[in-house]
N, C-alpha and C. Protein backbone atom coordinates (compact mmCIF):
# COMPACT_ATOMS: atom_id res chain seq x y z
N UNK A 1 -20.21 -44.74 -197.86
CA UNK A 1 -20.19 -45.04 -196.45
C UNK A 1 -18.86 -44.54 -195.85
N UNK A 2 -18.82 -44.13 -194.96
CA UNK A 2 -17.91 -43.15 -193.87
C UNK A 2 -16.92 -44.56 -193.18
N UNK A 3 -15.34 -44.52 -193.62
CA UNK A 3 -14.50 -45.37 -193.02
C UNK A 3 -14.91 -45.61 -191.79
N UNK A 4 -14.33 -46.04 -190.85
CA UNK A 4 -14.35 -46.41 -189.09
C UNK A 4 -13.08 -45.41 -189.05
N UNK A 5 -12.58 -44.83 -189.89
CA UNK A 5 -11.53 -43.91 -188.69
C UNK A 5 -12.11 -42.44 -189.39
N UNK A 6 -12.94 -42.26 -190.11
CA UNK A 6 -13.47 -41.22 -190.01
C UNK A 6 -14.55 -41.28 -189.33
N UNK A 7 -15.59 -42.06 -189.23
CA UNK A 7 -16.65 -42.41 -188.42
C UNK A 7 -15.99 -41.75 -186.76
N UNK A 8 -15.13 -42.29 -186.33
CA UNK A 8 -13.78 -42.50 -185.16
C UNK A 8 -13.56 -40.75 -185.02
N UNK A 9 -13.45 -40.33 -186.16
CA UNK A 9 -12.48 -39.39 -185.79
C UNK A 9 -13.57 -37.92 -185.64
N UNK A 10 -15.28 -38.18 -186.29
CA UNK A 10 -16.13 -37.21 -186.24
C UNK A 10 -16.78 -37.26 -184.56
N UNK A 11 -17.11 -38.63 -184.03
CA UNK A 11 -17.41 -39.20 -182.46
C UNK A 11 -16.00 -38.19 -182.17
N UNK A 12 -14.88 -38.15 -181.95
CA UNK A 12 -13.87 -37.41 -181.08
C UNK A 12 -14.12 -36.06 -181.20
N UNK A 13 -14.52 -35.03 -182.43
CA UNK A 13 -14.26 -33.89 -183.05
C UNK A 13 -15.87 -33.52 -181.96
N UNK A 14 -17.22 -34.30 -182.08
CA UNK A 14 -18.83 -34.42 -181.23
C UNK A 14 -18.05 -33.90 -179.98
N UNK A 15 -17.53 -34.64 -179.56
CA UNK A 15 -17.33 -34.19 -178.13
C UNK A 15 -16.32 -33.42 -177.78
N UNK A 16 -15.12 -32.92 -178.67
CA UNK A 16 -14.73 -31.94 -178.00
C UNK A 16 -15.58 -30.52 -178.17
N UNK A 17 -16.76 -31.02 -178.89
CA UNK A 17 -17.26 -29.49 -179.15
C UNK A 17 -18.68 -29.57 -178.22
N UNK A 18 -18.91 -30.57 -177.60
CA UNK A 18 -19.52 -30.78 -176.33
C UNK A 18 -19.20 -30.59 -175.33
N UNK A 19 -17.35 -30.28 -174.99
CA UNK A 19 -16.89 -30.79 -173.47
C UNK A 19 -16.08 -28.77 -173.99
N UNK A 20 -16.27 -28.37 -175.04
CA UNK A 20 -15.44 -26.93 -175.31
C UNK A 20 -15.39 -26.03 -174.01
N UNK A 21 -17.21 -25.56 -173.65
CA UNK A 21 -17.15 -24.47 -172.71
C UNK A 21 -17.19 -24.80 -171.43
N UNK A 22 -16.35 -25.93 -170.86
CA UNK A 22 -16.08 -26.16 -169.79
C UNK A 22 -14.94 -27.04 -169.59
N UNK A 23 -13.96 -26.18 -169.02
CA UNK A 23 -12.75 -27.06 -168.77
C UNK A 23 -13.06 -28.39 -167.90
N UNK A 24 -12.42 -29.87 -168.30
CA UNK A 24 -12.61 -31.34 -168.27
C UNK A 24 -11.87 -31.33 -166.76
N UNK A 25 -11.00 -30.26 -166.16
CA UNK A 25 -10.48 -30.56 -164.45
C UNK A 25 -11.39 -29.01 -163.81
N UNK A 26 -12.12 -28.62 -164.05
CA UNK A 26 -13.03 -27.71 -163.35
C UNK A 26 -13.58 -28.23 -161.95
N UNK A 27 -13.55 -27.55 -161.12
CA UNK A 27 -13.99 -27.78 -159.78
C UNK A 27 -14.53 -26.49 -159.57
N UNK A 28 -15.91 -26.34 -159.09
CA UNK A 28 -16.25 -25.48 -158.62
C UNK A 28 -16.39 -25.46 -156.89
N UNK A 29 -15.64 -24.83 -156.12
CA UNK A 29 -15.44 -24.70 -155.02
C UNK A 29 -16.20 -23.57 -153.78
N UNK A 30 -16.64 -22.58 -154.94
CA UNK A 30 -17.22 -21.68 -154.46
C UNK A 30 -18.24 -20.73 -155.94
N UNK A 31 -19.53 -20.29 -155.41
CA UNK A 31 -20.00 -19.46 -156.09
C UNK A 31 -19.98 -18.12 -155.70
N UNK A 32 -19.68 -16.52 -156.67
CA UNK A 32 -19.77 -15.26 -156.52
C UNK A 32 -21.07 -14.85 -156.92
N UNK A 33 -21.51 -14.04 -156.65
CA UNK A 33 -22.83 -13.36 -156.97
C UNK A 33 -22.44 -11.72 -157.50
N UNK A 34 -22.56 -10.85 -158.45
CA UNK A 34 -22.40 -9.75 -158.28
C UNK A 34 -23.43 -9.50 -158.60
N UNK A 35 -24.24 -8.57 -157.51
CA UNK A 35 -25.71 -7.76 -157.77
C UNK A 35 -25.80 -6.64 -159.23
N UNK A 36 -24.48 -6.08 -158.62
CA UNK A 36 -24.72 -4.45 -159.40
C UNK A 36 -24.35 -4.96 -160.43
N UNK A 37 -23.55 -6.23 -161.31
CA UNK A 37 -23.23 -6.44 -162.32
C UNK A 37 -24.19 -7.18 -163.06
N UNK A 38 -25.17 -8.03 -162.42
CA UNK A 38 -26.22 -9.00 -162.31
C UNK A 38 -25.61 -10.28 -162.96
N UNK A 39 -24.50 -10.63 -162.46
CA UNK A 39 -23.41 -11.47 -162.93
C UNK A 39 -23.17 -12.74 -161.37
N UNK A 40 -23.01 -13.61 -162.12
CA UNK A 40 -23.09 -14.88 -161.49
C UNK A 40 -22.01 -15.73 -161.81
N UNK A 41 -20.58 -16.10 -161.23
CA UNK A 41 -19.76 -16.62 -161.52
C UNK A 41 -19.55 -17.81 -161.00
N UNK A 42 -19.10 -18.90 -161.62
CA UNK A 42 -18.34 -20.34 -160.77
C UNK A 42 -16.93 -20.41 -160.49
N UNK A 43 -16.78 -20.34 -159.53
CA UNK A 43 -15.24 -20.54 -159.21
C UNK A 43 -14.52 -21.43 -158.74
N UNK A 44 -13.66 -21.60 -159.19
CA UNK A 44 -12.40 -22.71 -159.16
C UNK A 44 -11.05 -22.14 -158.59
N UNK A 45 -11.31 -21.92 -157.28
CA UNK A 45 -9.97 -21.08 -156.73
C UNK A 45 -10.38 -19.18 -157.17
N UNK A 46 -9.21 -18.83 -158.12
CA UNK A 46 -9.60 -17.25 -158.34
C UNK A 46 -10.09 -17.75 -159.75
N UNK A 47 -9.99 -18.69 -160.49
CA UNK A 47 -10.67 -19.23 -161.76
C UNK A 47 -11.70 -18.64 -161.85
N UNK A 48 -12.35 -18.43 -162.88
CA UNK A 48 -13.90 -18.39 -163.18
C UNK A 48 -14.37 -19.48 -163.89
N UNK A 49 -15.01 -20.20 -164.14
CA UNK A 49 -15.11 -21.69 -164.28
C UNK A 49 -16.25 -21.31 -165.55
N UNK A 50 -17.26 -20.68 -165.44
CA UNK A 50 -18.36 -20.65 -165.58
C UNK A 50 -18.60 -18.85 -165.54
N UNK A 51 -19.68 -18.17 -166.47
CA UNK A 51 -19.97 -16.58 -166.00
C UNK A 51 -21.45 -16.53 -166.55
N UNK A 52 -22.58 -16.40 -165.59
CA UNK A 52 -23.95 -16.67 -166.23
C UNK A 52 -24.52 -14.82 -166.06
N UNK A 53 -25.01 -14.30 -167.01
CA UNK A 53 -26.13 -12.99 -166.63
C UNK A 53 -27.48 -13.78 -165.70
N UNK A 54 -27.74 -12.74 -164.96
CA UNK A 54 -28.64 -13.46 -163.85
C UNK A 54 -29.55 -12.44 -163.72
N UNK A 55 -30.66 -12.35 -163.38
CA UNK A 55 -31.89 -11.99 -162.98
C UNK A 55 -32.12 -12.23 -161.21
N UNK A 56 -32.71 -10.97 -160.56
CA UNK A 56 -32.77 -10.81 -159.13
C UNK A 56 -34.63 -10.61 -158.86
N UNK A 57 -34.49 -10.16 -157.79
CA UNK A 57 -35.58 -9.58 -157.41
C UNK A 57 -35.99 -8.58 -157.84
N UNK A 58 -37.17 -7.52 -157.71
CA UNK A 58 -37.55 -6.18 -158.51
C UNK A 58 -36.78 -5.18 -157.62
N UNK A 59 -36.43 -5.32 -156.52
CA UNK A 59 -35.34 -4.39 -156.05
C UNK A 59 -34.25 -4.92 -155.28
N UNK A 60 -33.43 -4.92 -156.60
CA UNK A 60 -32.21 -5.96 -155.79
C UNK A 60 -31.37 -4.82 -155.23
N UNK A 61 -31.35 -4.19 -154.91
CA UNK A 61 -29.95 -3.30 -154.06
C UNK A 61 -29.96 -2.95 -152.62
N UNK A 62 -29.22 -3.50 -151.87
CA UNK A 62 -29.56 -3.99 -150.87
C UNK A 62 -29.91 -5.07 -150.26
N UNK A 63 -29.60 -5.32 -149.00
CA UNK A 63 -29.42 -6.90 -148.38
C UNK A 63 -30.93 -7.12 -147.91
N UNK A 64 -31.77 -8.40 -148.11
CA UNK A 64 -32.95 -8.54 -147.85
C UNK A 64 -33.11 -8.13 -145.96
N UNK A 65 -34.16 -7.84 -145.99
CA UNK A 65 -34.45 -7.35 -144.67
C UNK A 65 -35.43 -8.35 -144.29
N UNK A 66 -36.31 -8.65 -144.62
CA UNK A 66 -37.06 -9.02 -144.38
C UNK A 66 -38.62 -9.56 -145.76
N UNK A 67 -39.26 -10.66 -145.00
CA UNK A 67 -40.40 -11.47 -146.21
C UNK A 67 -41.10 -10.45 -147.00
N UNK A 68 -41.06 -10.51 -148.33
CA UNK A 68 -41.96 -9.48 -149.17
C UNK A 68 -41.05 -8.06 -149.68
N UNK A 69 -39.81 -7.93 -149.57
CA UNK A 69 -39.14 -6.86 -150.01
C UNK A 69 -38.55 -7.13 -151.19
N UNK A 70 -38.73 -7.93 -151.95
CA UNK A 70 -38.17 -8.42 -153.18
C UNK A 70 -36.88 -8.05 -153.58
N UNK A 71 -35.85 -8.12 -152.28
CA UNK A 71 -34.43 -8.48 -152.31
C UNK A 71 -33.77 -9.44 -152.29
N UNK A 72 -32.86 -9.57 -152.89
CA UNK A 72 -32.07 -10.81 -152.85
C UNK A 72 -30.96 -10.83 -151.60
N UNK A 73 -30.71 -11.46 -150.71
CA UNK A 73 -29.82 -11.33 -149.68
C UNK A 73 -28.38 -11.39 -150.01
N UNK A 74 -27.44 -10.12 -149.22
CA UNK A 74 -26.28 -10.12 -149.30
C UNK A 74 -25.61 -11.31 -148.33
N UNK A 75 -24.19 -11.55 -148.54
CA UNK A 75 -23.71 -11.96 -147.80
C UNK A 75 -23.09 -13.60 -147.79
N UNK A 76 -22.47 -14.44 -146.71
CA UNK A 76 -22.34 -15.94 -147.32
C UNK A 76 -23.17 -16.86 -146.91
N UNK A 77 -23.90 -17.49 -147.46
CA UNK A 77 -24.49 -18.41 -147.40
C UNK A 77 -24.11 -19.83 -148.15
N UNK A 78 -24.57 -21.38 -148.19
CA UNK A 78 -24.19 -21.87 -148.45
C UNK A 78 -25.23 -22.86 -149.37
N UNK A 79 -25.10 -23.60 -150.24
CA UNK A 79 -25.92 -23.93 -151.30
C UNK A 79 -26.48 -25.08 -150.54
N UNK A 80 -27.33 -25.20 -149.96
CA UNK A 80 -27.89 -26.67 -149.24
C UNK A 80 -28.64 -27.96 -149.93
N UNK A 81 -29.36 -27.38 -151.02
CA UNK A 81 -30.29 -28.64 -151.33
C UNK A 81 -30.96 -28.52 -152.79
N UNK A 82 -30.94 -29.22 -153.84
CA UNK A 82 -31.36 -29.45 -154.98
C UNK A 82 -32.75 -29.29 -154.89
N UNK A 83 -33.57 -28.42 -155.76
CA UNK A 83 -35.10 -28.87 -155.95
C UNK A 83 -35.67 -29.29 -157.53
N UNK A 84 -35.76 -30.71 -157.52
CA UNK A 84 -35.92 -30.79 -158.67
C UNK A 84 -37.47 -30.75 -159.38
N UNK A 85 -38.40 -30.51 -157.93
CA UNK A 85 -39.63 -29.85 -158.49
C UNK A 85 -40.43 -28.67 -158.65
N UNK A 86 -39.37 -27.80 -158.93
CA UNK A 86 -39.66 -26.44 -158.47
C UNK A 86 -40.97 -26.05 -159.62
N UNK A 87 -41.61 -25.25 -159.11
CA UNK A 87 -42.19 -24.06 -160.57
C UNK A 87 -41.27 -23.19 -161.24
N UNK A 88 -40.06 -23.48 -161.21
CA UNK A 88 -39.01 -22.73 -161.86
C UNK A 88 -38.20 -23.27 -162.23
N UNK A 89 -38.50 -24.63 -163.13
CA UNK A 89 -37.82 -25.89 -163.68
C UNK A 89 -37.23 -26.80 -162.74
N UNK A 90 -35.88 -25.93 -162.18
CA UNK A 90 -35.06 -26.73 -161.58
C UNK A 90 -34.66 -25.30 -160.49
N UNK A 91 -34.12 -25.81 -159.25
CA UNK A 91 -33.41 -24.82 -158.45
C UNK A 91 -32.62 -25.64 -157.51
N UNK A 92 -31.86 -24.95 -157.05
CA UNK A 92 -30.94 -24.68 -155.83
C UNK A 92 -31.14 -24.23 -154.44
N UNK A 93 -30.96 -24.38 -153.34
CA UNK A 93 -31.49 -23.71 -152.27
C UNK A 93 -30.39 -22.90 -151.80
N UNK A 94 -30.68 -21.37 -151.30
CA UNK A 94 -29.35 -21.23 -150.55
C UNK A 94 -30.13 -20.94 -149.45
N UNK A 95 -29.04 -21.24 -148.40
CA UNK A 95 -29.30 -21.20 -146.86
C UNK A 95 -29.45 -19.97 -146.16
N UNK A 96 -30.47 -18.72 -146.81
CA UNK A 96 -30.60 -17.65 -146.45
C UNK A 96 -32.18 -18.26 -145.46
N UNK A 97 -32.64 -17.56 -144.39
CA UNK A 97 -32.13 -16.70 -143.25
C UNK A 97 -30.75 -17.58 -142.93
N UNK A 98 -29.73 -16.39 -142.26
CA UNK A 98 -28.62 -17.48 -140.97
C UNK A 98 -29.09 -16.79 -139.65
N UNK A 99 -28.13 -17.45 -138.40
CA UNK A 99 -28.80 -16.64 -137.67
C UNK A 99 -28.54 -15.53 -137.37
N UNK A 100 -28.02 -14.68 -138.20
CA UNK A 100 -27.32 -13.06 -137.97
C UNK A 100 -29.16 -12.76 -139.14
N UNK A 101 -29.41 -13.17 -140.03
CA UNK A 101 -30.66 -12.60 -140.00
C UNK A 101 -31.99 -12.26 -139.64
N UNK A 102 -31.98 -13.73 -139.04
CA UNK A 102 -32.85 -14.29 -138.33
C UNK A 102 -33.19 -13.35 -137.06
N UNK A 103 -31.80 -12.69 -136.50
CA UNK A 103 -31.79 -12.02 -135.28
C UNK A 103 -32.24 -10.26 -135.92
N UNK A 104 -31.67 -10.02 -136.77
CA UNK A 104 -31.83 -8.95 -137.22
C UNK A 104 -33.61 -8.30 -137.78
N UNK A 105 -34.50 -9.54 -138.34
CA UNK A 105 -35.84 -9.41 -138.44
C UNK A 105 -36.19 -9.56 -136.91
N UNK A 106 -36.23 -10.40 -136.22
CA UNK A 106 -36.60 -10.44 -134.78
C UNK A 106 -36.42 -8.60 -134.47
N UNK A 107 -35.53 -8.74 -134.23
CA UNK A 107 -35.16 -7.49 -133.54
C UNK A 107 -36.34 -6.24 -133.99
N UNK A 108 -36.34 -6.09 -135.29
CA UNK A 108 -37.44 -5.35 -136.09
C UNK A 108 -38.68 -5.75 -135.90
N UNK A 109 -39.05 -7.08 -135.31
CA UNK A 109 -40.82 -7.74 -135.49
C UNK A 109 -41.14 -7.98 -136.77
N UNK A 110 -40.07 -8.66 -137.81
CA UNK A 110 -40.33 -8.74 -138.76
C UNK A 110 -40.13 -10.48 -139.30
N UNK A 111 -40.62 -11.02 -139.92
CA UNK A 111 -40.09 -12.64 -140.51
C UNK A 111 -39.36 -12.10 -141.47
N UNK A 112 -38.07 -12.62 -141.57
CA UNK A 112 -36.73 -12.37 -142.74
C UNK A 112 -36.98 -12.89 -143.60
N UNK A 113 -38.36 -13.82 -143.96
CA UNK A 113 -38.57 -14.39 -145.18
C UNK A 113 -37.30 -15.84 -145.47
N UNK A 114 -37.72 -16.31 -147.14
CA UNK A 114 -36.80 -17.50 -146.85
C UNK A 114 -37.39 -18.24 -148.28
N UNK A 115 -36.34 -19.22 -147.99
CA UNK A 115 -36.78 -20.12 -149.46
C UNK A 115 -36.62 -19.16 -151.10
N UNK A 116 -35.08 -18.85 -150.41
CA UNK A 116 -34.27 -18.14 -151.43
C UNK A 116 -33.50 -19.36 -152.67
N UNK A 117 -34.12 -19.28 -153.72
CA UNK A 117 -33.38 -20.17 -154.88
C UNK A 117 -32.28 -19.76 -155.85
N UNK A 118 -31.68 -20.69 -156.40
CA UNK A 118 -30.78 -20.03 -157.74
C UNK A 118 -32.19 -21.08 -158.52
N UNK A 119 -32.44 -20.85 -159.57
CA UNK A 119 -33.40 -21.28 -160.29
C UNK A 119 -33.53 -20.78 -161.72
N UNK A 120 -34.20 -21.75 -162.07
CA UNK A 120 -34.45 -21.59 -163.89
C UNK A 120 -35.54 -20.87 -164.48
N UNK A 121 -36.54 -20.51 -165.64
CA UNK A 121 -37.35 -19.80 -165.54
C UNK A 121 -38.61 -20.77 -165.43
N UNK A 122 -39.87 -19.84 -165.15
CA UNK A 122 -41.19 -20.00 -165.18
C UNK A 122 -41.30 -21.56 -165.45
N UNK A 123 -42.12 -22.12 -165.07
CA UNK A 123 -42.43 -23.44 -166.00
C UNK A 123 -43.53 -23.14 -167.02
N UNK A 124 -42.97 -23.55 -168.18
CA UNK A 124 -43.96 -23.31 -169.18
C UNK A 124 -43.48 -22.04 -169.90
N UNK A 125 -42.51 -21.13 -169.43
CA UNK A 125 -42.45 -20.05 -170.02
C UNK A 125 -40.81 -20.08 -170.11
N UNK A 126 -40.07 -21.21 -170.12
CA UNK A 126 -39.33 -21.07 -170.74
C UNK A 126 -38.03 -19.95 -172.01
N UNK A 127 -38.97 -20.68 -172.73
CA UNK A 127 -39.03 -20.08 -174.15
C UNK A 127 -38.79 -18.42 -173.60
N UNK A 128 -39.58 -17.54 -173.12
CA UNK A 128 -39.23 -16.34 -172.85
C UNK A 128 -38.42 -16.16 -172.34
N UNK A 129 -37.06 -16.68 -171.90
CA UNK A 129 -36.05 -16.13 -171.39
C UNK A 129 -35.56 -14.80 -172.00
N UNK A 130 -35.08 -15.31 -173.72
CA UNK A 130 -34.45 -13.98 -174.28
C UNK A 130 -34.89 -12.32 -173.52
N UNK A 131 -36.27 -11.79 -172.92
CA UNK A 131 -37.30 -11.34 -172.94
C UNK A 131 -36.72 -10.97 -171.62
N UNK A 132 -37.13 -11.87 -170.70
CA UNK A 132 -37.30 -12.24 -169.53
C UNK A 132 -36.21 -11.43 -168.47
N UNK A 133 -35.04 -12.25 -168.87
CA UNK A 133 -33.87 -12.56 -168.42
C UNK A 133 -33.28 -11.04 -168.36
N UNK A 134 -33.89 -10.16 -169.10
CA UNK A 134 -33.55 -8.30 -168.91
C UNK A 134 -34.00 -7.86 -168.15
N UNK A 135 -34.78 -8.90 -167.28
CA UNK A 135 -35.57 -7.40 -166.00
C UNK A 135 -35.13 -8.15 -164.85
N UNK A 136 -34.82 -7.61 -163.78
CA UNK A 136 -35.06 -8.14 -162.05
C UNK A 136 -36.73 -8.41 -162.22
N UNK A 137 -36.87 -9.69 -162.08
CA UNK A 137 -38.44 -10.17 -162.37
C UNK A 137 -38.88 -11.36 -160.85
N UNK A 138 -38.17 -11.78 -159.74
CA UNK A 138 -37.90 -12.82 -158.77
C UNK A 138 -38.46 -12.56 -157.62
N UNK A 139 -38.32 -12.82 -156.71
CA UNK A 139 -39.17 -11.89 -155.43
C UNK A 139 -37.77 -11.98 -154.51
N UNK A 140 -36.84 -12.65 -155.09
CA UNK A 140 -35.64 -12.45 -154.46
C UNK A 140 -34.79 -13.28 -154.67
N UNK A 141 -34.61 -14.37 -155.43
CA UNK A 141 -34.09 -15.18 -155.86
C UNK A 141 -33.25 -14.84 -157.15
N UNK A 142 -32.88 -15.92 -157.52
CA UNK A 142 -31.35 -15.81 -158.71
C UNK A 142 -32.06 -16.54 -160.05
N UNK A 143 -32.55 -16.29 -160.90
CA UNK A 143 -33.06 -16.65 -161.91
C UNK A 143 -31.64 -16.59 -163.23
N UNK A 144 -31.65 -17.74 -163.77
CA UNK A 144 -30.75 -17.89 -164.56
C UNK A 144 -31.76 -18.66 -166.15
N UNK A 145 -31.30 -19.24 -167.15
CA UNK A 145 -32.01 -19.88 -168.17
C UNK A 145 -32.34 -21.20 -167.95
N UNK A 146 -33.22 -21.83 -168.16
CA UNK A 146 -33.19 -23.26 -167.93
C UNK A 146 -31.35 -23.81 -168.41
N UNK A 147 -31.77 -23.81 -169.26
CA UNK A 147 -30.36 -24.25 -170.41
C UNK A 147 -28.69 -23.84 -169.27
N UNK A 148 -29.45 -22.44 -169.00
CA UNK A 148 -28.03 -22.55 -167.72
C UNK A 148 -27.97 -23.09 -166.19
N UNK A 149 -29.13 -23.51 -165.99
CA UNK A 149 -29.63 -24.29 -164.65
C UNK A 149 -29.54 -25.48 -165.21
N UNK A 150 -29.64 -26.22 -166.03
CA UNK A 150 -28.68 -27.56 -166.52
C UNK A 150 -27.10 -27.82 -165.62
N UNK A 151 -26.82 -27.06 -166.64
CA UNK A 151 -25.21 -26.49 -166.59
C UNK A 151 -24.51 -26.60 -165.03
N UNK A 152 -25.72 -25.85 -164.36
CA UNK A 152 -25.25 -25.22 -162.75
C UNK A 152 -25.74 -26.63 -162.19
N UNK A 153 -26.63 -26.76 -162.14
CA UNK A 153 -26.80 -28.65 -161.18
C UNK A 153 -25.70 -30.05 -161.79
N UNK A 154 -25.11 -29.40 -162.71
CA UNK A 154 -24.09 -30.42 -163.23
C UNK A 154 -22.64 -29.97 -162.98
N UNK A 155 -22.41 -28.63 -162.54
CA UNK A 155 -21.00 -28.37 -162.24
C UNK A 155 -21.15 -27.68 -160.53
N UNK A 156 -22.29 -27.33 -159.99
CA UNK A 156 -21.85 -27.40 -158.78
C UNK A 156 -22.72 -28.50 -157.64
N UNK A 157 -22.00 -28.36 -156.10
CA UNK A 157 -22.55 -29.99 -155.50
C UNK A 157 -23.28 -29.08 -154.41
N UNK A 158 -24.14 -29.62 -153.98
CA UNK A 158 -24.71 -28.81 -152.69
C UNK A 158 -23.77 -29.02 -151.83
N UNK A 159 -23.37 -27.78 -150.64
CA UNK A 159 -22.79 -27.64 -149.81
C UNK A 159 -21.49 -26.77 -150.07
N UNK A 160 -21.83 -26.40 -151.42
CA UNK A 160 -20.87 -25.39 -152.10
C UNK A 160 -20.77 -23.89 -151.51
N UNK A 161 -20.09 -23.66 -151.42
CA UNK A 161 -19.94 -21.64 -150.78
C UNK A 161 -20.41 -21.11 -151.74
N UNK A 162 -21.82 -19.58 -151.42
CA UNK A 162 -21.89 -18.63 -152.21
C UNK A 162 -21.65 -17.39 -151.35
N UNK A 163 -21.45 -16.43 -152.12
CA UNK A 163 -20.97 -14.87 -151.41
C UNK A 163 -21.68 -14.50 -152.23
N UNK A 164 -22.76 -13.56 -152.14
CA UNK A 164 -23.59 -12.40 -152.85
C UNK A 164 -23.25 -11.00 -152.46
N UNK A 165 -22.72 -10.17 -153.26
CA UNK A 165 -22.51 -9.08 -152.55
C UNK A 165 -23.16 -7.76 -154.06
N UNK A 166 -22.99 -6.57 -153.42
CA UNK A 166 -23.73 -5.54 -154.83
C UNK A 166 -22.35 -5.19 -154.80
């Protein structure tokens, strides 16, 4: 049988290897998006807090124009609202149209589309991330792993800054 200060001392050794890939004063203050890198960062000031590979739309280059172009929108928007019943495990909302887009489809006769997520994969299809997670597969959204959409609803708060840029 295992002393109480080894018992003691394996509980301390559990969790620092639980609390390892995330610094214990982390604040995430703002999220980066890089398209052309397909890189997704958390930031803490100029920190990187957090660095996830991310999955876009089937043609992410370029700022969404408008509903059905399977772009992901450039620009800042801001993280508004948790969905914890998505078909894509778990997601995030960001506050894409604003009204600089909103005006910009008008102008064209076009709907700018909307109900842009950071989100987890497929429900049910999980498991295929390894697979998955190599193609722009989204209709315009930010697809990350379940396992890293955990992660992201636990280190950032809605109302957080994102900047997406290519």
């Amino acid at each position: 049988m295992l002393s109480r200060v080894k018992l003691l001392s394996l509980k301390i050794l559990f969790l620092l290897v639980l609390s390892a890939g995330i610094p214990a004063y982390a604040q995430v203050d703002f999220v980066r998006v890089d398209k052309s890198g397909s890189k997704m960062y958390l930031m803490d000031g100029t920190d990187v807090v957090k660095e996830y590979h991310v999955a876009f739309g089937a043609r992410p280059k370029g700022h969404k124009q408008q509903e059905g172009d399977e772009k992901t929108p450039e620009g800042e928007y801001t993280l508004d609202y948790k969905k914890e019943d998505s078909s894509f495990y778990r997601a995030m909302h960001i506050s894409y149209p604003n009204d600089v887009d909103k005006a910009a489809a008008d102008e064209r006769g076009v709907s700018p589309g909307g109900f842009i997520m950071i989100h987890g994969q497929r429900n049910w299809f999980g498991w295929l991330h390894p697979i998955v997670q190599r193609f722009n597969w989204t209709n315009g959204c930010i697809a990350v792993t379940n396992l890293e959409m955990d992660e992201f609803m636990k280190l950032v708060k809605v109302g957080t800054r994102i900047v997406i840029e290519w």
